[in-house]
C-alpha atoms as a PDB file:
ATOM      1  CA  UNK A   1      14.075 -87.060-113.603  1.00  0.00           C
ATOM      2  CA  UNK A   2      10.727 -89.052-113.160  1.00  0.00           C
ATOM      3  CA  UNK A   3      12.341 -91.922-113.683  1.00  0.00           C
ATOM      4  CA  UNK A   4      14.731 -91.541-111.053  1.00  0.00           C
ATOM      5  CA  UNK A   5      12.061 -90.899-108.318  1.00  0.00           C
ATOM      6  CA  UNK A   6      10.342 -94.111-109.091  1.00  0.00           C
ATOM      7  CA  UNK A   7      13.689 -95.965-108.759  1.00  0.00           C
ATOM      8  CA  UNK A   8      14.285 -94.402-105.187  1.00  0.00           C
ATOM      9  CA  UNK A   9      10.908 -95.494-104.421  1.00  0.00           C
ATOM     10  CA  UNK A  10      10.740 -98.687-105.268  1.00  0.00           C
ATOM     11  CA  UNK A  11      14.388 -99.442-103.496  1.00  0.00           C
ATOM     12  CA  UNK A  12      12.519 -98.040 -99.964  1.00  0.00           C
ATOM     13  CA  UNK A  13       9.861-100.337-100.743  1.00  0.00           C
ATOM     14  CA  UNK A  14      12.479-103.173-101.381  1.00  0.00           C
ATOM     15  CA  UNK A  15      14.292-102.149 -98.001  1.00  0.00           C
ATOM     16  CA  UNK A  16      11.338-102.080 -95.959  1.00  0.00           C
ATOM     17  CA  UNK A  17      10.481-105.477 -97.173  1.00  0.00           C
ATOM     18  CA  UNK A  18      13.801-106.928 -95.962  1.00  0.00           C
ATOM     19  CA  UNK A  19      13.309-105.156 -92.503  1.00  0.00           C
ATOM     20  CA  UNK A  20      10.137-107.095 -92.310  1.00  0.00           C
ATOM     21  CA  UNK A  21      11.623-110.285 -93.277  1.00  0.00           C
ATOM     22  CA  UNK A  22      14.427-110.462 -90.975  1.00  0.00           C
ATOM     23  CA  UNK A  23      12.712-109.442 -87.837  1.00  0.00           C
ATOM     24  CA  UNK A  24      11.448-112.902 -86.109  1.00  0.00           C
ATOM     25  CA  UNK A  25       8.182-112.201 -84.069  1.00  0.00           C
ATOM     26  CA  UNK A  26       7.070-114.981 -82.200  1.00  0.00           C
ATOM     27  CA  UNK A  27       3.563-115.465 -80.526  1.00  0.00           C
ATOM     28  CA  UNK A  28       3.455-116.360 -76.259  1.00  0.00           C
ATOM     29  CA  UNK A  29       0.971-118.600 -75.466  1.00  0.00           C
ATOM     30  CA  UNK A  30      -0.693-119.382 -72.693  1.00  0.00           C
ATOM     31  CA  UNK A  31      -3.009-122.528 -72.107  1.00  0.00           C
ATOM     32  CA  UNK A  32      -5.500-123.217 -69.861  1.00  0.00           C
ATOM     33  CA  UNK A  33      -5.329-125.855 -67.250  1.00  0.00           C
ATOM     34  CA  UNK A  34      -8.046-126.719 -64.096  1.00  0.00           C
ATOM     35  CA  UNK A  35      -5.131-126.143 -61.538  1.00  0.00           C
ATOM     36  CA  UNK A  36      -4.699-122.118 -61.597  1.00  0.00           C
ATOM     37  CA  UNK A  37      -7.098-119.728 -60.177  1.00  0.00           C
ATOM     38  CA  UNK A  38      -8.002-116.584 -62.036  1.00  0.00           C
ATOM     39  CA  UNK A  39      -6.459-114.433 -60.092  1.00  0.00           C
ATOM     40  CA  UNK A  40      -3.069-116.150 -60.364  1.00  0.00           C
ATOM     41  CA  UNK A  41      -3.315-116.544 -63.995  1.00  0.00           C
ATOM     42  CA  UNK A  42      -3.955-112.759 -64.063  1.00  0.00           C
ATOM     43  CA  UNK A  43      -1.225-111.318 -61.224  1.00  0.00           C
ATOM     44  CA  UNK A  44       1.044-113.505 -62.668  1.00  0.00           C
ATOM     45  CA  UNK A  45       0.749-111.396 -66.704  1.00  0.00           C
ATOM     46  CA  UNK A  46       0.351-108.514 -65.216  1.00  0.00           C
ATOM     47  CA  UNK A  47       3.584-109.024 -63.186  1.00  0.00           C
ATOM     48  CA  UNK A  48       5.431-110.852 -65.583  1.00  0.00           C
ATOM     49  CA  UNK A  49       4.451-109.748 -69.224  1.00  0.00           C
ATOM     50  CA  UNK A  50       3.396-106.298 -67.776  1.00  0.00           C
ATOM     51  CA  UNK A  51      -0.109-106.355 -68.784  1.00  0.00           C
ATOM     52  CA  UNK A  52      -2.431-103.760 -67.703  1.00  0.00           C
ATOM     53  CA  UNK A  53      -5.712-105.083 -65.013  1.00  0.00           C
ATOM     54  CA  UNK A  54      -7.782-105.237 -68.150  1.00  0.00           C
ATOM     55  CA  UNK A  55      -5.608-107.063 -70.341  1.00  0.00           C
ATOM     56  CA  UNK A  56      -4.546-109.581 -68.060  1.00  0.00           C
ATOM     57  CA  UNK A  57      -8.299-110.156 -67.303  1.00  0.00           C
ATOM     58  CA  UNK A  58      -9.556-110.347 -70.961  1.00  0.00           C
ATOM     59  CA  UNK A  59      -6.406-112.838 -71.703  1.00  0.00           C
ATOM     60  CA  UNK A  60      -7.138-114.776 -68.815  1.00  0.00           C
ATOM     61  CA  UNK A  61     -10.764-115.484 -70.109  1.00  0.00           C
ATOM     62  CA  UNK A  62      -9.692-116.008 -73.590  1.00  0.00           C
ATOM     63  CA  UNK A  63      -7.820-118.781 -71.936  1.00  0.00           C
ATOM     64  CA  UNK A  64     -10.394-120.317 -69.815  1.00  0.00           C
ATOM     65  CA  UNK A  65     -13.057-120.373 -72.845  1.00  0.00           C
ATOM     66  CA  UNK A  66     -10.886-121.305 -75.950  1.00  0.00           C
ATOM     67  CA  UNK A  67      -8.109-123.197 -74.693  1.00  0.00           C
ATOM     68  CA  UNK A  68      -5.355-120.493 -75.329  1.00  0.00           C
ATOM     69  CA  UNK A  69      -4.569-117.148 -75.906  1.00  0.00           C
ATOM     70  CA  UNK A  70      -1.473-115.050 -77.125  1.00  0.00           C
ATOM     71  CA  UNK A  71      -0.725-112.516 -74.607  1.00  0.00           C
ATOM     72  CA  UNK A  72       2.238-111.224 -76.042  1.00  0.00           C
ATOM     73  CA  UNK A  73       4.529-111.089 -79.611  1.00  0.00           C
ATOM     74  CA  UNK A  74       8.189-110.432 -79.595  1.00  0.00           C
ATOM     75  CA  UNK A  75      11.269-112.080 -80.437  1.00  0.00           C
ATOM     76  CA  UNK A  76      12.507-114.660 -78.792  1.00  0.00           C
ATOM     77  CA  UNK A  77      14.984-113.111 -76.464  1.00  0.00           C
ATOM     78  CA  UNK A  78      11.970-110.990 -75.611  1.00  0.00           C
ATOM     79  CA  UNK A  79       9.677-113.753 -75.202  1.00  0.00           C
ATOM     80  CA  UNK A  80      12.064-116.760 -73.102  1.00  0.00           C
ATOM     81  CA  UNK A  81      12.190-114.927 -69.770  1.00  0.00           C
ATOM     82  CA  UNK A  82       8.503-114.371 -69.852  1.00  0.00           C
ATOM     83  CA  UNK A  83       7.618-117.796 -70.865  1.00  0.00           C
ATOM     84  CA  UNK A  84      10.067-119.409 -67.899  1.00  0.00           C
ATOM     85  CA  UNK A  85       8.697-116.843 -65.689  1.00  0.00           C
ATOM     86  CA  UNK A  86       4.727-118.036 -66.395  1.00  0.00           C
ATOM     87  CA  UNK A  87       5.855-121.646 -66.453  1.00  0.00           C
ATOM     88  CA  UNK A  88       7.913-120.988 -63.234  1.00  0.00           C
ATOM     89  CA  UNK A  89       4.797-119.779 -61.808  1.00  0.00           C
ATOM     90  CA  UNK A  90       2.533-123.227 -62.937  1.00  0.00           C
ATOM     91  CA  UNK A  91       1.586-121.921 -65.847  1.00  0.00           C
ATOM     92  CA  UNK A  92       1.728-124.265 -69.014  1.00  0.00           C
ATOM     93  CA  UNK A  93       3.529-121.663 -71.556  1.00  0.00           C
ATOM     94  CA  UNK A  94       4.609-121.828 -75.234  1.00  0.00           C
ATOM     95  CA  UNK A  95       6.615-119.546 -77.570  1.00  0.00           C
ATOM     96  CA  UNK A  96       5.266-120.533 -81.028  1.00  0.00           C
END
């Protein structure tokens, strides 16, 4: 009876672990330039990755100070239209 528990348990674990494996999250980055203002950088996540104020502020200094930041994670149907949306907007835009 124990025995049987354990085996049920450690098949969940098992299937959880293939979930994991087969879902594809990708990172969208965004990298800084010295063409975009802050306030485009930021209207343009909040409008296009649907950021809140804050985020969209806090991403957009991440960006100015290191380089890059990831403002969003997805897959990659999630993560095209938002990328050609930033890049549409002037925005230099990866999905790594």
């Amino acid at each position: 009876m124990i025995r049987a528990g354990t085996v049920t348990r450690e098949q969940e674990l098992v299937d959880v672990l293939e979930v994991v494996e087969t879902t594809d999250l990708l990172d969208l980055v965004v990298f800084n330039d010295d063409f975009n203002t802050f306030d485009h950088v930021i209207d343009t996540l909040i409008r296009v990755c649907r950021h809140t104020v804050e985020q969209a502020e806090q991403c957009t200094w991440i960006i100015h100070h290191k380089g890059k930041c990831t403002v969003k994670h997805g897959t990659l149907a999630e993560l095209k239209p938002m990328r050609d949306a930033i890049c549409e907007a002037g925005i230099d835009a990866r999905i790594i």
